[in-house]
PDB file of N, CA and C in Angstrom:
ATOM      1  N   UNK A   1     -58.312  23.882 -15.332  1.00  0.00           N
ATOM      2  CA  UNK A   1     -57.407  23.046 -16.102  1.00  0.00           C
ATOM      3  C   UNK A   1     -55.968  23.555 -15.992  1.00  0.00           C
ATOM      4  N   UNK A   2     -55.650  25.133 -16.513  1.00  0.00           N
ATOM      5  CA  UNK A   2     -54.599  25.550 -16.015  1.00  0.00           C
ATOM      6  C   UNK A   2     -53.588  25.282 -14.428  1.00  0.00           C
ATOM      7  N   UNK A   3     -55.019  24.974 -13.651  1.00  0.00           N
ATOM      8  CA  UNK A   3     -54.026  25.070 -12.670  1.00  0.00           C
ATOM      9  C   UNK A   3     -53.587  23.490 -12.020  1.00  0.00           C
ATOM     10  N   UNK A   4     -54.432  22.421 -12.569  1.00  0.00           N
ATOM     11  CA  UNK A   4     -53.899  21.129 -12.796  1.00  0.00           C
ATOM     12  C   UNK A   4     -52.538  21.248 -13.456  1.00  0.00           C
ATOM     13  N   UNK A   5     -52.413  21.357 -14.570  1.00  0.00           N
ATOM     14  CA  UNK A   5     -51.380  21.503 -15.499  1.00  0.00           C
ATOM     15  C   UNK A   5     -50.033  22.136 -14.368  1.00  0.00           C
ATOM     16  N   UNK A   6     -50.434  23.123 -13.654  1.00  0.00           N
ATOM     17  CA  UNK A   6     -49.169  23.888 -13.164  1.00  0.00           C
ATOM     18  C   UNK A   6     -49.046  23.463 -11.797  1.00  0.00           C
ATOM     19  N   UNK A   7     -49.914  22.578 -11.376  1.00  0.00           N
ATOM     20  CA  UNK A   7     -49.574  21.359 -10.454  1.00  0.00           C
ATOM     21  C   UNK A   7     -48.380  20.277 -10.531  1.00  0.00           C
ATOM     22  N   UNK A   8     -49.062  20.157 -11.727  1.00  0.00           N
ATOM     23  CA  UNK A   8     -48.904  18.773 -12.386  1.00  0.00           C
ATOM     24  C   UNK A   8     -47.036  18.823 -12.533  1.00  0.00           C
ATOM     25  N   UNK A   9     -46.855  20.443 -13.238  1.00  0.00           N
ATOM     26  CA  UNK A   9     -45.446  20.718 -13.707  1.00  0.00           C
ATOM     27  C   UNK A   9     -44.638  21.028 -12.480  1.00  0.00           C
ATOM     28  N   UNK A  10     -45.490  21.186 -11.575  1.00  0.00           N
ATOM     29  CA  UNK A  10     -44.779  21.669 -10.520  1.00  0.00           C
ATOM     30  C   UNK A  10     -43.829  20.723  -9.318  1.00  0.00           C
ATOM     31  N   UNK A  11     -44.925  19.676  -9.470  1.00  0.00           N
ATOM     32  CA  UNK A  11     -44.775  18.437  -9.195  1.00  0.00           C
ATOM     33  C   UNK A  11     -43.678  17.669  -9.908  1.00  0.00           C
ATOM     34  N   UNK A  12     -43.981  17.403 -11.237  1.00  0.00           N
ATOM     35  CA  UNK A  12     -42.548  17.115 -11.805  1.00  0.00           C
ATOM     36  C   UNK A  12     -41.213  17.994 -11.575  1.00  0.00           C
ATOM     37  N   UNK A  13     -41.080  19.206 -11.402  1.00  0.00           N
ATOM     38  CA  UNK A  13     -40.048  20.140 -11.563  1.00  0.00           C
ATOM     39  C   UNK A  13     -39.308  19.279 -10.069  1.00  0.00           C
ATOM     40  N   UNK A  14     -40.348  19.334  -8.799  1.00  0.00           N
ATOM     41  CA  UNK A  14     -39.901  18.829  -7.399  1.00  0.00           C
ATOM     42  C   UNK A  14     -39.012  17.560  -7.310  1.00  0.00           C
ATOM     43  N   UNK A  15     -39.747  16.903  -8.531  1.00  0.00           N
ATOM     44  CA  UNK A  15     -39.483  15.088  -8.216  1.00  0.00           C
ATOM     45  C   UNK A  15     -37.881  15.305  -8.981  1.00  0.00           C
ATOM     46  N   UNK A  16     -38.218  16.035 -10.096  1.00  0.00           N
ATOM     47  CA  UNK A  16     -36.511  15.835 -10.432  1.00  0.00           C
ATOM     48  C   UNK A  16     -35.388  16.473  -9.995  1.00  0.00           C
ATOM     49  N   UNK A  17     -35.682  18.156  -8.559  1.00  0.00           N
ATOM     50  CA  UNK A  17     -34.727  18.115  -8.462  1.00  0.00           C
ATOM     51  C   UNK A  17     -34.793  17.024  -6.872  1.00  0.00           C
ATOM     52  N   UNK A  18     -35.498  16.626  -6.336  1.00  0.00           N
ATOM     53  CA  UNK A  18     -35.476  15.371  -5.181  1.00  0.00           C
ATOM     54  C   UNK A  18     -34.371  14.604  -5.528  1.00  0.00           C
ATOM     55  N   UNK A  19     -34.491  13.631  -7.406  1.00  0.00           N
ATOM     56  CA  UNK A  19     -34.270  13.006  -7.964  1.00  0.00           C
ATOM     57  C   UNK A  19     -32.273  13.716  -8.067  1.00  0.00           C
ATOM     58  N   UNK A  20     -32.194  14.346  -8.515  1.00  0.00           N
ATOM     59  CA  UNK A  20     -30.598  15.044  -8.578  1.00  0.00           C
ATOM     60  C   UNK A  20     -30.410  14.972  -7.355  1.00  0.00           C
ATOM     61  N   UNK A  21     -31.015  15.633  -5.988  1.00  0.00           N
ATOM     62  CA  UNK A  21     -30.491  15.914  -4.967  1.00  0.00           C
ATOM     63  C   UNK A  21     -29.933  14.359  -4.409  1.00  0.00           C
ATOM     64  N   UNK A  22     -30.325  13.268  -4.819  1.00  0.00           N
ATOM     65  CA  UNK A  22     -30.337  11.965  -4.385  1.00  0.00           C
ATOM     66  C   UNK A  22     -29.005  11.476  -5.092  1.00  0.00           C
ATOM     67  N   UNK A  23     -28.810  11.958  -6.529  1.00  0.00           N
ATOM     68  CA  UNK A  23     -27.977  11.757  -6.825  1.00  0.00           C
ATOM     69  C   UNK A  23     -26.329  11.854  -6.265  1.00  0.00           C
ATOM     70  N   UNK A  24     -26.789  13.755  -6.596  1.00  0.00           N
ATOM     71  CA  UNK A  24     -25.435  14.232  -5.667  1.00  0.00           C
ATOM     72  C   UNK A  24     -25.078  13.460  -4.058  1.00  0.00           C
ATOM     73  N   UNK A  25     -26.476  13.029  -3.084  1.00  0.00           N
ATOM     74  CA  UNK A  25     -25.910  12.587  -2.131  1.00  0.00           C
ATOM     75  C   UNK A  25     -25.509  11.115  -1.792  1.00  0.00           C
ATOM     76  N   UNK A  26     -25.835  10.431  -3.298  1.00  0.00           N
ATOM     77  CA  UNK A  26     -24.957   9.167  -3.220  1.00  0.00           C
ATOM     78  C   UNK A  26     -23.687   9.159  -3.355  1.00  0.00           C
ATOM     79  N   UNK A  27     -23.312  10.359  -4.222  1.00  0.00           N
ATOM     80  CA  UNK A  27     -21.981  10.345  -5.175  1.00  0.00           C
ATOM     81  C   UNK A  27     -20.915  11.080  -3.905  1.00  0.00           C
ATOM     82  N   UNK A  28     -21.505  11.794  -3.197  1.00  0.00           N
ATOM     83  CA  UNK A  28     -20.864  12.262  -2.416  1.00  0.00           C
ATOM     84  C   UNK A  28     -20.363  11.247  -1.185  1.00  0.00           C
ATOM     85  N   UNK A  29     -21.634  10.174  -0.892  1.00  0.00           N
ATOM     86  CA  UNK A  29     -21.636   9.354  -0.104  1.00  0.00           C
ATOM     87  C   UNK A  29     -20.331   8.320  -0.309  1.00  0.00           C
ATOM     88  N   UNK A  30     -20.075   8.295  -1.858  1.00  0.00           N
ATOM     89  CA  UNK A  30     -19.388   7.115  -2.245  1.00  0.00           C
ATOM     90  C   UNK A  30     -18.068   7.913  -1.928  1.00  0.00           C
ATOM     91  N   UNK A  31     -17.944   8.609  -2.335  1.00  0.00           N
ATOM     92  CA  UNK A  31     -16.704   9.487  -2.384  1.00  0.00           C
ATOM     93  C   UNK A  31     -15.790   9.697  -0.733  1.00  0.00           C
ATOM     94  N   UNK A  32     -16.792   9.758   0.441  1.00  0.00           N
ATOM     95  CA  UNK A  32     -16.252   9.554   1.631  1.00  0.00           C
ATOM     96  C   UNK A  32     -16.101   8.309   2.028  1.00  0.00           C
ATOM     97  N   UNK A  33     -17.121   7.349   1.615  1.00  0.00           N
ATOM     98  CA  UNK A  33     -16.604   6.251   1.844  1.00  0.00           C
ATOM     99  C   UNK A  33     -15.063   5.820   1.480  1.00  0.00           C
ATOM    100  N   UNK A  34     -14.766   6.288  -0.418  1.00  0.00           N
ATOM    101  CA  UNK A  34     -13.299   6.285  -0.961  1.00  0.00           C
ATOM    102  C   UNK A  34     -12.473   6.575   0.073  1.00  0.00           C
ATOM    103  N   UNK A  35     -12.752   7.902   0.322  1.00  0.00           N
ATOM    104  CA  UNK A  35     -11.863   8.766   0.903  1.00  0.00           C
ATOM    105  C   UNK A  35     -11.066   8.042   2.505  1.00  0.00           C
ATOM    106  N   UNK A  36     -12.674   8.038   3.311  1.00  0.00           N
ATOM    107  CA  UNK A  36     -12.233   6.846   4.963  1.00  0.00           C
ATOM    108  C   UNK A  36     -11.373   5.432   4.720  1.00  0.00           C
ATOM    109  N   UNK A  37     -11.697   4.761   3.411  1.00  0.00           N
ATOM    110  CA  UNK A  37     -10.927   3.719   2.922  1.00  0.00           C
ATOM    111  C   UNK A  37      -9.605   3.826   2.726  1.00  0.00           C
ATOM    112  N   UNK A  38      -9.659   4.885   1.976  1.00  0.00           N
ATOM    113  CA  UNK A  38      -8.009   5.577   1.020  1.00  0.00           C
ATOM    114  C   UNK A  38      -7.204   5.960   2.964  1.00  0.00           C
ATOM    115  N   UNK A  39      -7.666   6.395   3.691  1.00  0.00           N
ATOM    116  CA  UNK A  39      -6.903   7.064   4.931  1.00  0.00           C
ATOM    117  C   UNK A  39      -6.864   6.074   5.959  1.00  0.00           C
ATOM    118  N   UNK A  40      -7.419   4.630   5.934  1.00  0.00           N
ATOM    119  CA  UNK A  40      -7.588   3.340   6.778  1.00  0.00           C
ATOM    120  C   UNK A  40      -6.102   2.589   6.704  1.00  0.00           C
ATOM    121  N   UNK A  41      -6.174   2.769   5.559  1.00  0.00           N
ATOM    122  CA  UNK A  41      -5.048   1.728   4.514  1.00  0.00           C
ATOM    123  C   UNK A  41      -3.565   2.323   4.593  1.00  0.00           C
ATOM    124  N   UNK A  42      -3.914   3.773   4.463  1.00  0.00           N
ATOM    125  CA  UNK A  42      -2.496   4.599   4.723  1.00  0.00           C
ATOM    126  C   UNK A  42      -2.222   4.456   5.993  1.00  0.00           C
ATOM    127  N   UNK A  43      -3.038   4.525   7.214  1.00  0.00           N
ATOM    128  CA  UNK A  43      -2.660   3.970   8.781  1.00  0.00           C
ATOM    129  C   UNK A  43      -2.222   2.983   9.164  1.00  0.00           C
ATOM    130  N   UNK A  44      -3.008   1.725   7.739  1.00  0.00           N
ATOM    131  CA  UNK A  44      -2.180   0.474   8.693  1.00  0.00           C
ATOM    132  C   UNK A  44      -1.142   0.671   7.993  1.00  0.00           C
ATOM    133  N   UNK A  45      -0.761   0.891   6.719  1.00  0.00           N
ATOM    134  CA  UNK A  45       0.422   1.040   5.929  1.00  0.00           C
ATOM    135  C   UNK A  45       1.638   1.557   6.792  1.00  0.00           C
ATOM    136  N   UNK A  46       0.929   3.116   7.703  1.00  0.00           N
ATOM    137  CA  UNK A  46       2.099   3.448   8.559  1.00  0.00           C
ATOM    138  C   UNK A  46       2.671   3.198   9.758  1.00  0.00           C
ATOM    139  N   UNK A  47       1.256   2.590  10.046  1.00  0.00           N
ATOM    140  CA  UNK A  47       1.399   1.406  11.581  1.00  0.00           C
ATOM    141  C   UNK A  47       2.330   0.332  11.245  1.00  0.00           C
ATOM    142  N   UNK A  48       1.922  -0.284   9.844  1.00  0.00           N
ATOM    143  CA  UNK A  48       3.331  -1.288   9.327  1.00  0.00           C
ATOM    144  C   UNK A  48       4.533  -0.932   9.549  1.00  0.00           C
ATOM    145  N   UNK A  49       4.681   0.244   8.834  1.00  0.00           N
ATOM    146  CA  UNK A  49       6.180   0.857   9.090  1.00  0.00           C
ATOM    147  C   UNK A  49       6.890   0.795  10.244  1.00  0.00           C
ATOM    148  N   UNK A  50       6.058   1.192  11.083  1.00  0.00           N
ATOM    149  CA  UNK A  50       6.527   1.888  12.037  1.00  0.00           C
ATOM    150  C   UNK A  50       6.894   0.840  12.907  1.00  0.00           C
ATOM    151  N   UNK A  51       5.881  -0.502  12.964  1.00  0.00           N
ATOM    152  CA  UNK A  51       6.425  -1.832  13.656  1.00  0.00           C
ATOM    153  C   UNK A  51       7.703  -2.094  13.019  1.00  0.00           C
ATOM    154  N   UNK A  52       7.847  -1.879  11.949  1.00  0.00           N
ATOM    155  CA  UNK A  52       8.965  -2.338  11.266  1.00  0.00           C
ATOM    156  C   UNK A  52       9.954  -2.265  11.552  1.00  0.00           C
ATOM    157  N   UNK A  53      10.123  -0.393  11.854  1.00  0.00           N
ATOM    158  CA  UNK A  53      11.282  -0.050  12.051  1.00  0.00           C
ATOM    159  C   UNK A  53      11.091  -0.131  13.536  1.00  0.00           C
ATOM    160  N   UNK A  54      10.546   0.060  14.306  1.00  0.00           N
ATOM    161  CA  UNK A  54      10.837  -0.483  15.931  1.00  0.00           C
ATOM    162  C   UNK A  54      11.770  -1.790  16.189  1.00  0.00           C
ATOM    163  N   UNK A  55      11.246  -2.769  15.612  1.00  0.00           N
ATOM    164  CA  UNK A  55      11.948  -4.166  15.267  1.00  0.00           C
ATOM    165  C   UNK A  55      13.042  -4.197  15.097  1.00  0.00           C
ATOM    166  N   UNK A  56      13.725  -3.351  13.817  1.00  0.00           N
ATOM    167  CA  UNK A  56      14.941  -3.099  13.520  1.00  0.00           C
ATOM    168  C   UNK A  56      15.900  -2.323  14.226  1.00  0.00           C
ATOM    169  N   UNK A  57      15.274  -1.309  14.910  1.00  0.00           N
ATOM    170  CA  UNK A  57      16.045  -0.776  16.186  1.00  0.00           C
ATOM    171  C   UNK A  57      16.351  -1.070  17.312  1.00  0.00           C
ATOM    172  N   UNK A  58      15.697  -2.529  17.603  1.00  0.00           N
ATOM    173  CA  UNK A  58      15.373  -3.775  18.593  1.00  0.00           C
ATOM    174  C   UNK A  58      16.501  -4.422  18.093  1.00  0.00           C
ATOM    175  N   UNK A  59      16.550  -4.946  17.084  1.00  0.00           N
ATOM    176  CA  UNK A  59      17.458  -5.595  17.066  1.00  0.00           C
ATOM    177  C   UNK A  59      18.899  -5.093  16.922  1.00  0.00           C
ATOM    178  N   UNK A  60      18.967  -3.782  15.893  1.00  0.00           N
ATOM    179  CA  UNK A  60      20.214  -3.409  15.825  1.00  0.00           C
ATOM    180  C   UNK A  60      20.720  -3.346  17.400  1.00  0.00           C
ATOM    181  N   UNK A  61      20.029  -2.857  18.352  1.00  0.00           N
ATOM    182  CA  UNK A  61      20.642  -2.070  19.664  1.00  0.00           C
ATOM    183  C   UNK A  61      21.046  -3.420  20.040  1.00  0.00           C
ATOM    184  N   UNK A  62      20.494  -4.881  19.711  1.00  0.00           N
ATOM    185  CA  UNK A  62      20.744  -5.595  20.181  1.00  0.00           C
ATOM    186  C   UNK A  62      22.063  -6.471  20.067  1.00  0.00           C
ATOM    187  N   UNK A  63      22.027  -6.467  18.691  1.00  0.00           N
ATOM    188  CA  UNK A  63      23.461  -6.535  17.819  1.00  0.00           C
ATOM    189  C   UNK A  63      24.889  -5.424  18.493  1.00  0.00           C
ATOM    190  N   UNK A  64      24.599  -4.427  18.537  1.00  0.00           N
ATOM    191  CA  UNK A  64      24.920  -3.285  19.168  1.00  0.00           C
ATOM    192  C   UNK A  64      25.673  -4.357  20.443  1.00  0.00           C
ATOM    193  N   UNK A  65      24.998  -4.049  21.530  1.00  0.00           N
ATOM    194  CA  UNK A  65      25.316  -4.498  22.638  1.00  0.00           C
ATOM    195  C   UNK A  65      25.936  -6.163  22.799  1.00  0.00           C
ATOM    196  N   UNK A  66      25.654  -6.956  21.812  1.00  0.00           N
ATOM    197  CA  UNK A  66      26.481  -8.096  21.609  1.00  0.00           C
ATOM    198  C   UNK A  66      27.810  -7.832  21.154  1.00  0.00           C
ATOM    199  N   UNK A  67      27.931  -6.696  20.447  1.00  0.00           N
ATOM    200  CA  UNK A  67      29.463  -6.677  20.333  1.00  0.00           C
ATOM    201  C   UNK A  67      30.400  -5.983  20.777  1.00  0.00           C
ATOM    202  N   UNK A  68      29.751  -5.138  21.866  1.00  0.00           N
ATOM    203  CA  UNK A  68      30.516  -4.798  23.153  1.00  0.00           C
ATOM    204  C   UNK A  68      30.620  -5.650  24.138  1.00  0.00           C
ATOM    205  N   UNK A  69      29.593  -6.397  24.222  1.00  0.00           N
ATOM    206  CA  UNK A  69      30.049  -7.376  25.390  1.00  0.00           C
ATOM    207  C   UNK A  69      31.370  -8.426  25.182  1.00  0.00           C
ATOM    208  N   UNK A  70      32.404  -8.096  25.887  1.00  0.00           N
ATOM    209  CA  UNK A  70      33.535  -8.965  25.817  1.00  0.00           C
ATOM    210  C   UNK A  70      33.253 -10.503  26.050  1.00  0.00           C
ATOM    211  N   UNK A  71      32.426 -10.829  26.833  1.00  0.00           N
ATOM    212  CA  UNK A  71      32.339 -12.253  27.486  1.00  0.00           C
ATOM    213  C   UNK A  71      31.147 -13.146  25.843  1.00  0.00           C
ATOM    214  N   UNK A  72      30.869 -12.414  24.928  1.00  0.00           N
ATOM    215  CA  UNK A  72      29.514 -12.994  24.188  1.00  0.00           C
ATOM    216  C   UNK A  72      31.085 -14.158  23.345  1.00  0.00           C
ATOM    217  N   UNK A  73      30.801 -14.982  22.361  1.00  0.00           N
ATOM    218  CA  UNK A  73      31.109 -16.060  21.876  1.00  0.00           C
ATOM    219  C   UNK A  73      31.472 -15.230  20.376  1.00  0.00           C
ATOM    220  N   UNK A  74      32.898 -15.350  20.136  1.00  0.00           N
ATOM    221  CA  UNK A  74      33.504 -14.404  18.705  1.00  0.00           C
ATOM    222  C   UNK A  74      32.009 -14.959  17.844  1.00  0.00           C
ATOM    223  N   UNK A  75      32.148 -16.380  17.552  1.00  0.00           N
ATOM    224  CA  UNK A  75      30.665 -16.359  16.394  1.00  0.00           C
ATOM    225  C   UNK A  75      29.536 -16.103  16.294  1.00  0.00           C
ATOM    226  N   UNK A  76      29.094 -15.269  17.436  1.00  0.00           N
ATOM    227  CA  UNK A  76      28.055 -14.884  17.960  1.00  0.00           C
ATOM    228  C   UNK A  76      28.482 -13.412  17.574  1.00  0.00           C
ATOM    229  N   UNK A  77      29.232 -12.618  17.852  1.00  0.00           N
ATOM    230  CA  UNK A  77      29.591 -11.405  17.388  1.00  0.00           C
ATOM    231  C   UNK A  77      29.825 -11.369  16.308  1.00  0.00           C
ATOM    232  N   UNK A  78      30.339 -12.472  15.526  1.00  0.00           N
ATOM    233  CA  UNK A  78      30.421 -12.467  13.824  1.00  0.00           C
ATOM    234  C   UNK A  78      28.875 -11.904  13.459  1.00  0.00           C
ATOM    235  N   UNK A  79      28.131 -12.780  13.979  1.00  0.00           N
ATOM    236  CA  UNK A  79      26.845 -13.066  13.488  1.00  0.00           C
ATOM    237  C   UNK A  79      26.141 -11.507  13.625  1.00  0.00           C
ATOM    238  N   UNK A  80      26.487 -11.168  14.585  1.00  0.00           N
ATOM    239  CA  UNK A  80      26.013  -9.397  14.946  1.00  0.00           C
ATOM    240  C   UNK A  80      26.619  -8.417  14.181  1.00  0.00           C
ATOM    241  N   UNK A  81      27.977  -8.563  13.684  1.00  0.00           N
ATOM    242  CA  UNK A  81      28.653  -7.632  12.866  1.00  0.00           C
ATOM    243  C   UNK A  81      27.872  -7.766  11.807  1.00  0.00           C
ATOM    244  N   UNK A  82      27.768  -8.766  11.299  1.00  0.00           N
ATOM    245  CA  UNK A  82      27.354  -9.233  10.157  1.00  0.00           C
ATOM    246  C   UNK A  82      25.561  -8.681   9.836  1.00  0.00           C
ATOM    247  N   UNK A  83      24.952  -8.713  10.270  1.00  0.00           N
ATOM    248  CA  UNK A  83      23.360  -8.287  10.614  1.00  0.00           C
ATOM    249  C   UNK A  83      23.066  -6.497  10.440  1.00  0.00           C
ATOM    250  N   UNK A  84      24.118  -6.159  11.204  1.00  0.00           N
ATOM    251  CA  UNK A  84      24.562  -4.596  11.386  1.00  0.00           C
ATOM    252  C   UNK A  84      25.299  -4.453   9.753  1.00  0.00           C
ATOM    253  N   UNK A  85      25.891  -4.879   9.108  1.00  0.00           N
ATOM    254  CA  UNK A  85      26.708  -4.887   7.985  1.00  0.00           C
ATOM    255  C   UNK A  85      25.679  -4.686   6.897  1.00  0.00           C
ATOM    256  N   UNK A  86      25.040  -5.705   6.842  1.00  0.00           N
ATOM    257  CA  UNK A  86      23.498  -6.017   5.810  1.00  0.00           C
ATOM    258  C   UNK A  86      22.776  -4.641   6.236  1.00  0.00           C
ATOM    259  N   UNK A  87      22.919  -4.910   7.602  1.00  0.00           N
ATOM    260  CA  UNK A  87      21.308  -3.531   7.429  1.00  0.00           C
ATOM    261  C   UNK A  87      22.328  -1.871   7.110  1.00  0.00           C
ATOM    262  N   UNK A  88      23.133  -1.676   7.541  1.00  0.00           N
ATOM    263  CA  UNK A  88      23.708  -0.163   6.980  1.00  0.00           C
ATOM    264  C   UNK A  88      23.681  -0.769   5.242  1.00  0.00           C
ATOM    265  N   UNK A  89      24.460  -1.359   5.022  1.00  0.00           N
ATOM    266  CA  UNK A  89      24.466  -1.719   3.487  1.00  0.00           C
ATOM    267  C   UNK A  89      23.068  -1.261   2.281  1.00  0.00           C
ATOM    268  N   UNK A  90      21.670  -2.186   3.252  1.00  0.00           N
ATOM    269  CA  UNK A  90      20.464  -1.663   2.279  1.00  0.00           C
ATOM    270  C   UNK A  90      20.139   0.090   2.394  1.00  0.00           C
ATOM    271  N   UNK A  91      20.619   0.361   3.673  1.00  0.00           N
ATOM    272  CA  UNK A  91      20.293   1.979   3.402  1.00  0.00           C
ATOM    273  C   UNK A  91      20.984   2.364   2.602  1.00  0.00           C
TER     274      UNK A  91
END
């Protein structure tokens, strides 16, 4: 009988720490999932940026070079001063 009993407990003692160990490896599971999510989002976030500012250096150089060119159309160089004006301004 004793040694049913210390089966029996032994058996339970197993199932619950199985039972925790399952725990911890969901919680952990969830937590990298967070984590690969949280570091996905910051990439495209900085991939955003970074198109961003490519764009803007595209265009400034472009602005740039419209208003050295002597032959471009004065309102066409307005329009470039002006673009270059706005963007130093928000920095």
């Amino acid at each position: 009988m004793r040694l049913l009993q210390a089966q029996a407990d032994d058996s339970k003692m197993r199932l619950e720490y199985l039972r925790r160990r399952e725990e911890r490896e969901e919680v952990d599971s969830r937590m990298r999932i967070d984590m690969e999510k949280k570091r996905q989002e910051r990439e495209a976030a900085d991939s955003e940026r970074m198109q961003q500012n490519a764009k803007m250096k595209q265009k400034s150089e472009l602005a740039t070079e419209i208003l050295s060119n002597p032959n471009v159309d004065p309102s066409v160089k307005a329009a470039a001063g002006d673009y270059l004006k706005k963007l130093f301004a928000n920095d």
